[in-house]
N, C-alpha and C. Protein backbone atom coordinates (compact mmCIF):
# COMPACT_ATOMS: atom_id res chain seq x y z
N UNK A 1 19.92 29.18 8.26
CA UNK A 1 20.10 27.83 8.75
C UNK A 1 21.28 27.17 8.03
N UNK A 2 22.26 26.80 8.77
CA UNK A 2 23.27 25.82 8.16
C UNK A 2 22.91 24.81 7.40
N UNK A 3 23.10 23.98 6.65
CA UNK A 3 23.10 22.88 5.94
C UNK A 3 23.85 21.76 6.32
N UNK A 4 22.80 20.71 6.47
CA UNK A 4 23.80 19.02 6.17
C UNK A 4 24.61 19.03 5.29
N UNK A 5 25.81 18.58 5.21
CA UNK A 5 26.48 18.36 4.37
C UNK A 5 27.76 16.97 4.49
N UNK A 6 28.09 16.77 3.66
CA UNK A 6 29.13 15.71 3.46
C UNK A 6 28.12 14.23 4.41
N UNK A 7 27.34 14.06 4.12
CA UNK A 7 26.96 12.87 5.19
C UNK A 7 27.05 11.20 4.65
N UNK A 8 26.54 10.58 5.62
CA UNK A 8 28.01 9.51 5.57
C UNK A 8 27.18 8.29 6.26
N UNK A 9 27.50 7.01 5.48
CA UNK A 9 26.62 5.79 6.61
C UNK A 9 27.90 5.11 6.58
N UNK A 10 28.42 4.73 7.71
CA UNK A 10 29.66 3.31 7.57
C UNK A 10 29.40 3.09 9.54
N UNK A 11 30.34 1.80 9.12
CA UNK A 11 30.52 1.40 10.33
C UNK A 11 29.40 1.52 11.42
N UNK A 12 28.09 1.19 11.16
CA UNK A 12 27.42 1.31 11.92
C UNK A 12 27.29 2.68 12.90
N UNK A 13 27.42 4.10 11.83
CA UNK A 13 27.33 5.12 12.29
C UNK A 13 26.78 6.06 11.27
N UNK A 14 26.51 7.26 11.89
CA UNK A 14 25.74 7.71 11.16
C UNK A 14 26.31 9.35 11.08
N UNK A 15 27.23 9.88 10.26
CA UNK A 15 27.63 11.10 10.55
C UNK A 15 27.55 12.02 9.17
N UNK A 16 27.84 13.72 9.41
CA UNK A 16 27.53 14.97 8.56
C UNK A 16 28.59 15.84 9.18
N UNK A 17 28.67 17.03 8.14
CA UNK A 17 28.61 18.05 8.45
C UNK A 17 28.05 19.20 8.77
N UNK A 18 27.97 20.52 9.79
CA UNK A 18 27.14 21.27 9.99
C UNK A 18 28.17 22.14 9.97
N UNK A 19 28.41 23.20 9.31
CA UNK A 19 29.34 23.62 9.60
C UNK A 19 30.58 23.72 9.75
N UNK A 20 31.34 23.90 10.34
CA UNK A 20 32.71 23.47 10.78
C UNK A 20 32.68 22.20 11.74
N UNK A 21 31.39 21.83 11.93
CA UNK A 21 31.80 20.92 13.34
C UNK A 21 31.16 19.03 12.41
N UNK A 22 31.88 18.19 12.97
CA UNK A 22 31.67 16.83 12.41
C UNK A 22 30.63 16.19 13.38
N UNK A 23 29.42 15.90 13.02
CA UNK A 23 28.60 15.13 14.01
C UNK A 23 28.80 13.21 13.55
N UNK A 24 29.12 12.51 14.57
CA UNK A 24 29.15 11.41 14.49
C UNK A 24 28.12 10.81 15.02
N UNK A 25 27.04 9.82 14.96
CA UNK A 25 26.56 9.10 16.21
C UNK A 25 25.88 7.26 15.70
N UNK A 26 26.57 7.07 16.50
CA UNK A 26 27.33 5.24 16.37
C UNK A 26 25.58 4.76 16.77
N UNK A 27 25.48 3.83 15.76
CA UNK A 27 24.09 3.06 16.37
C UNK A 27 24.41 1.71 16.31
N UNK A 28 23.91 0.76 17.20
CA UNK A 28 23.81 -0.93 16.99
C UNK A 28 22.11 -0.88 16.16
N UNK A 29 22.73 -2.23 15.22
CA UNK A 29 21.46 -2.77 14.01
C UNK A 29 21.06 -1.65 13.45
N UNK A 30 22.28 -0.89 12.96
CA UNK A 30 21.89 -0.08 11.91
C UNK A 30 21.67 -0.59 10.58
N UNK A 31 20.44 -0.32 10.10
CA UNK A 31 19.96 -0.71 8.75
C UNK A 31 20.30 0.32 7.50
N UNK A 32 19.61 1.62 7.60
CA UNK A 32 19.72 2.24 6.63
C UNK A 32 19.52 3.87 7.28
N UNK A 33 20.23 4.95 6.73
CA UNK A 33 19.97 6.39 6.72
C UNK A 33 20.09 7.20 5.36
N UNK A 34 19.14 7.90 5.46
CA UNK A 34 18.94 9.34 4.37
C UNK A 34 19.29 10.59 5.26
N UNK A 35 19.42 11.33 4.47
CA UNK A 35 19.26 12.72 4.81
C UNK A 35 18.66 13.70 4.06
N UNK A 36 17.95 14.39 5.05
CA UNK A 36 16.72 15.23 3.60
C UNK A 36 17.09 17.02 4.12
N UNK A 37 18.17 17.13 2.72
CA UNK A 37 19.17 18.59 3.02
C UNK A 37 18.62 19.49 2.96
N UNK A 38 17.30 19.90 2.55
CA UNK A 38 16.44 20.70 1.90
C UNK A 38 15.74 21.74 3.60
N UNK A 39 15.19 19.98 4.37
CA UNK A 39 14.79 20.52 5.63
C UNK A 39 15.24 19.81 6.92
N UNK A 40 16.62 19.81 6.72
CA UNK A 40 17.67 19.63 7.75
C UNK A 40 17.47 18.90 8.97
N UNK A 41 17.15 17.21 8.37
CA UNK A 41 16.70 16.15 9.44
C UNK A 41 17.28 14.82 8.93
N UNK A 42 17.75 13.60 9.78
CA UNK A 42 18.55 13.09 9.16
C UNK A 42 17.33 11.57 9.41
N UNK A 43 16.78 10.40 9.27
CA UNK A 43 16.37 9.26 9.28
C UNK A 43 17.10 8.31 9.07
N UNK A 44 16.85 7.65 10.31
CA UNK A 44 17.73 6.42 10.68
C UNK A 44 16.78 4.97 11.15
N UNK A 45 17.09 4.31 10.52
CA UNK A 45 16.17 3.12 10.33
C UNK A 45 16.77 1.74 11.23
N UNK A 46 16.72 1.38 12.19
CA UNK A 46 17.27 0.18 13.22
C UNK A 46 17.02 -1.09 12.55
N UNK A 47 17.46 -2.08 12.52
CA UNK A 47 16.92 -3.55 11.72
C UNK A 47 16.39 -4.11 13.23
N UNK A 48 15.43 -5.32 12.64
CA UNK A 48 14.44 -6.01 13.56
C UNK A 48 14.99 -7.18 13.23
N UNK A 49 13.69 -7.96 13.70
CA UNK A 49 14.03 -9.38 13.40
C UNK A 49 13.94 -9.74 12.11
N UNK A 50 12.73 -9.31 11.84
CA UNK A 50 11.96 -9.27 9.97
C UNK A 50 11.45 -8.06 9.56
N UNK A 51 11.43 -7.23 10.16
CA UNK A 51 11.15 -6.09 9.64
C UNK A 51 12.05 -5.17 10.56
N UNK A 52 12.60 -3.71 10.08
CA UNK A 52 13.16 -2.85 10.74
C UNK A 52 12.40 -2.59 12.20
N UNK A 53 12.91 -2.46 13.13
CA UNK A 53 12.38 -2.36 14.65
C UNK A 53 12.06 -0.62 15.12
N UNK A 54 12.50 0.25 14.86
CA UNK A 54 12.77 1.16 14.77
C UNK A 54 13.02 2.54 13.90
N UNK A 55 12.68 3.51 13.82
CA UNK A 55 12.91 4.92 12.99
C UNK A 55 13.17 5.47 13.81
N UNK A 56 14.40 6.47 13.89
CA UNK A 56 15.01 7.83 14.81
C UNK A 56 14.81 8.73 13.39
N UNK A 57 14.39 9.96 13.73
CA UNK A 57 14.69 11.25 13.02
C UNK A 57 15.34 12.40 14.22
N UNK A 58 16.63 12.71 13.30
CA UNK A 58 17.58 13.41 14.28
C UNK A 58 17.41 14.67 13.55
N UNK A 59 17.67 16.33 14.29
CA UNK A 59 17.70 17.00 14.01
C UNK A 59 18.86 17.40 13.12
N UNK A 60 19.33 18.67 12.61
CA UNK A 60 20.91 18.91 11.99
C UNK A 60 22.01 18.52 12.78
N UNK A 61 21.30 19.15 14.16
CA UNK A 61 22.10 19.36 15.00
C UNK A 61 22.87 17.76 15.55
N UNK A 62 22.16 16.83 15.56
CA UNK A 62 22.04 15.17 15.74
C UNK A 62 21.17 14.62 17.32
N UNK A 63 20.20 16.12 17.63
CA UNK A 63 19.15 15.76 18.53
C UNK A 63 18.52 15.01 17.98
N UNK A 64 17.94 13.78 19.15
CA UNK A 64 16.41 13.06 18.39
C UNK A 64 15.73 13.85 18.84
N UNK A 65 14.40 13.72 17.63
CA UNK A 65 13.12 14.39 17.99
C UNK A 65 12.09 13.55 17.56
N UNK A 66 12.27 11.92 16.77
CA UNK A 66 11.51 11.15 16.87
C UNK A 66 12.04 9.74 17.64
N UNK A 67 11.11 9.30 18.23
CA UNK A 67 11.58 7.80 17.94
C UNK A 67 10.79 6.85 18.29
N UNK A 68 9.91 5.92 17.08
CA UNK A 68 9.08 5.15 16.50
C UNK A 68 9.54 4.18 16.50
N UNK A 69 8.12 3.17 16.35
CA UNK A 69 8.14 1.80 16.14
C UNK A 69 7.45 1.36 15.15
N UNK A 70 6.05 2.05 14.72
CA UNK A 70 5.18 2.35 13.99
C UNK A 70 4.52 3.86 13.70
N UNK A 71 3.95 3.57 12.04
CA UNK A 71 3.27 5.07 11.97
C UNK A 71 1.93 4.46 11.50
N UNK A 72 0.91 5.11 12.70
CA UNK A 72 -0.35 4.81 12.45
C UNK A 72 -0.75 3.69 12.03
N UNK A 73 -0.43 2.69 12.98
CA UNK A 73 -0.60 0.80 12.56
C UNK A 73 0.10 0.79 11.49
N UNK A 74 1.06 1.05 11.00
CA UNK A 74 1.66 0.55 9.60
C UNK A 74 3.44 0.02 10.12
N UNK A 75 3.57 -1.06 9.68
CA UNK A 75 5.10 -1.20 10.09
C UNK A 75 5.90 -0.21 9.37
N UNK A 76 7.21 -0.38 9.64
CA UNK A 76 8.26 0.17 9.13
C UNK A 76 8.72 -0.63 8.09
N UNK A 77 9.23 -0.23 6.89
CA UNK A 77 9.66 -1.06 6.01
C UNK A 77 11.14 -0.63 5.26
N UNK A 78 10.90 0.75 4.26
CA UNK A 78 12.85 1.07 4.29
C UNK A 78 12.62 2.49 3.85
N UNK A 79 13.72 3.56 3.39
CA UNK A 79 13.69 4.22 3.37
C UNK A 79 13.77 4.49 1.77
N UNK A 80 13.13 5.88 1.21
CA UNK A 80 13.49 5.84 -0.15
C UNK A 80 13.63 7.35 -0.25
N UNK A 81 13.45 7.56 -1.89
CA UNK A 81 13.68 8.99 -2.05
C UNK A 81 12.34 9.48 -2.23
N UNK A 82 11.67 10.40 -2.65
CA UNK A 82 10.53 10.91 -2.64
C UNK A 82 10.62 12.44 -3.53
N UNK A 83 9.92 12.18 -4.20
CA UNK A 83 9.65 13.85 -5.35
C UNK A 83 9.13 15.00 -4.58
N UNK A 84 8.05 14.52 -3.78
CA UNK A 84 7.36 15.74 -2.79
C UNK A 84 8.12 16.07 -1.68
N UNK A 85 8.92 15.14 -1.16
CA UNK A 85 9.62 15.30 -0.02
C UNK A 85 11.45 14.73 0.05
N UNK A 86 11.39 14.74 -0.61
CA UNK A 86 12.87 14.29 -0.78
C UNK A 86 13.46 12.85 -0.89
N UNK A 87 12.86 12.40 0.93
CA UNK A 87 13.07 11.09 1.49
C UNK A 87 11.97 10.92 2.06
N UNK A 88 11.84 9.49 2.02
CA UNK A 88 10.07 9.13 2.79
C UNK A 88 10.52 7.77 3.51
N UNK A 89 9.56 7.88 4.45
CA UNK A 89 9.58 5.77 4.79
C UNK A 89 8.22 5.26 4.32
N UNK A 90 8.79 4.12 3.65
CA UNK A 90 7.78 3.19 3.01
C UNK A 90 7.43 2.04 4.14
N UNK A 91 5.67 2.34 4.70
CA UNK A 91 5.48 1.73 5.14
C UNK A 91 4.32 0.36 4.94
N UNK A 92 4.85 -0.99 5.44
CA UNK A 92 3.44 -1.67 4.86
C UNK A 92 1.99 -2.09 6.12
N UNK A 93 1.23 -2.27 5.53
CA UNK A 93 0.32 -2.64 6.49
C UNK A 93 -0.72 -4.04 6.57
N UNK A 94 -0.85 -4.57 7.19
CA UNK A 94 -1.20 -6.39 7.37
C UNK A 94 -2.75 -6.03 6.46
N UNK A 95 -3.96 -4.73 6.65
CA UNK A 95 -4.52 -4.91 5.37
C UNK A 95 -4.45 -4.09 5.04
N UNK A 96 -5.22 -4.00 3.98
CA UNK A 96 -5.39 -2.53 2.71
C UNK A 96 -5.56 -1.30 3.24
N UNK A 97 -4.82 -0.12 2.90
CA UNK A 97 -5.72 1.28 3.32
C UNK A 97 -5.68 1.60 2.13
N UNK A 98 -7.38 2.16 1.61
CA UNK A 98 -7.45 2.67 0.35
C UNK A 98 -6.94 1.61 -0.45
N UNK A 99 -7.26 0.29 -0.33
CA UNK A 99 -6.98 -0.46 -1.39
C UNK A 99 -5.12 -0.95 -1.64
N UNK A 100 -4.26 -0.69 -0.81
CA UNK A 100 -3.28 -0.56 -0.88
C UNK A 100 -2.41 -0.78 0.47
N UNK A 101 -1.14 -1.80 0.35
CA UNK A 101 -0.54 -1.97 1.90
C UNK A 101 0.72 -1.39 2.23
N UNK A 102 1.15 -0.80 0.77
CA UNK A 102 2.41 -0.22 1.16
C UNK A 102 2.37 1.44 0.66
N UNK A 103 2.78 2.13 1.68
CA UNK A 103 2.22 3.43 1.35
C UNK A 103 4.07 4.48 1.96
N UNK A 104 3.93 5.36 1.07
CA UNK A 104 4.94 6.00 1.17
C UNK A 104 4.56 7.31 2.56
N UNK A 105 5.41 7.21 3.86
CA UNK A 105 5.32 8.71 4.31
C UNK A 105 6.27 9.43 4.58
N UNK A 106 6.57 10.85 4.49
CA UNK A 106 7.11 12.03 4.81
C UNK A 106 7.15 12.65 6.14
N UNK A 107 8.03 13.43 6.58
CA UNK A 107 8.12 13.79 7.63
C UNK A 107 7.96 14.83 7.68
N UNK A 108 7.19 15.81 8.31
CA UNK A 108 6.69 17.07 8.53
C UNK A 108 7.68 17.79 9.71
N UNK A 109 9.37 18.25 10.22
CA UNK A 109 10.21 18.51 10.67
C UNK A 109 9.11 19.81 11.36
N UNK A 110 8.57 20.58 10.60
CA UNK A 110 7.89 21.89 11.33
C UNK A 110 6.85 21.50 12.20
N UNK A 111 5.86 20.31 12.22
CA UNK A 111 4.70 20.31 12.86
C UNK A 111 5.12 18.29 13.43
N UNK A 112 6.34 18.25 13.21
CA UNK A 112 6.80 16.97 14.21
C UNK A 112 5.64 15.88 13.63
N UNK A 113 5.41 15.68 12.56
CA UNK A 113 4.40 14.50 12.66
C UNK A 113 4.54 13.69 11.16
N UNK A 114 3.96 12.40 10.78
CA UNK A 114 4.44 11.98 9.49
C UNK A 114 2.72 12.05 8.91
N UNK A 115 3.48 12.07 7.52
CA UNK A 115 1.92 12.43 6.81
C UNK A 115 2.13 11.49 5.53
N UNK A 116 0.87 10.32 5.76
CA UNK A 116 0.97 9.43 4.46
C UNK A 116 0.80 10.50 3.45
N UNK A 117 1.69 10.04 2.04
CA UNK A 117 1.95 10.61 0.87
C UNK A 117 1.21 9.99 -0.51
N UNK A 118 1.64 8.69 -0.68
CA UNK A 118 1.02 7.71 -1.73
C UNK A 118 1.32 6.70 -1.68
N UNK A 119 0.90 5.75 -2.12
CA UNK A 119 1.09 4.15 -2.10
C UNK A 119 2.74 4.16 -2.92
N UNK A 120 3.20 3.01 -2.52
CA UNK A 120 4.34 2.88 -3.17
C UNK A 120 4.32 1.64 -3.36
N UNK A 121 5.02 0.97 -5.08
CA UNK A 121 4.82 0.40 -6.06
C UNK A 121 6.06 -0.40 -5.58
């Protein structure tokens, strides 16, 4: 498998390398992107009104293969780094799960699905 490489947030775009070839792809109310090089998926976070409106997860290639509004009743909140997973979205929720409203999740690229991780501080 090729690798992400050289990747890049400006101008309200979102681009890498794969290879020899340059992927660009231009978003309106772009907020924030990671890239998690390890398992070759890029997260892209849309801004809302008050909270981010949106999560895209693009493949290497710069296919979407997500695109969210929420994970499991929890809003969207921002993106961070993560020890277990590289990059996570920190999401909060109006009440407690497990005692707790802001909870870190990961993206599972092999089985397409996000999996709460831990509360985040």
């Amino acid at each position: 498998m090729t690798k992400i490489s050289n990747f890049d947030v400006t101008d309200n775009a979102v681009s890498w390398s794969l290879g020899d070839e340059r992927i660009r792809i231009p978003y309106t109310n772009l907020e924030h992107a990671v890239v998690n090089e390890n398992q070759g998926y890029v997260l892209v976070l849309l801004k809302g009104e008050e909270l981010p409106e949106k999560l895209i997860v693009l493949d290497s290639a710069g296919k979407e293969i997500e695109n969210i509004t929420s994970i499991d009743n929890f809003k969207l909140y921002y993106l961070s780094s993560h020890p277990k997973t590289e990059v996570s979205i920190v999401c909060i929720s109006d009440s407690p799960v497990d005692h707790f409203t802001d909870w870190h999740f990961g993206y599972d690229i092999k089985h397409h699905q996000f999996v709460r991780l831990n509360r985040a501080y």
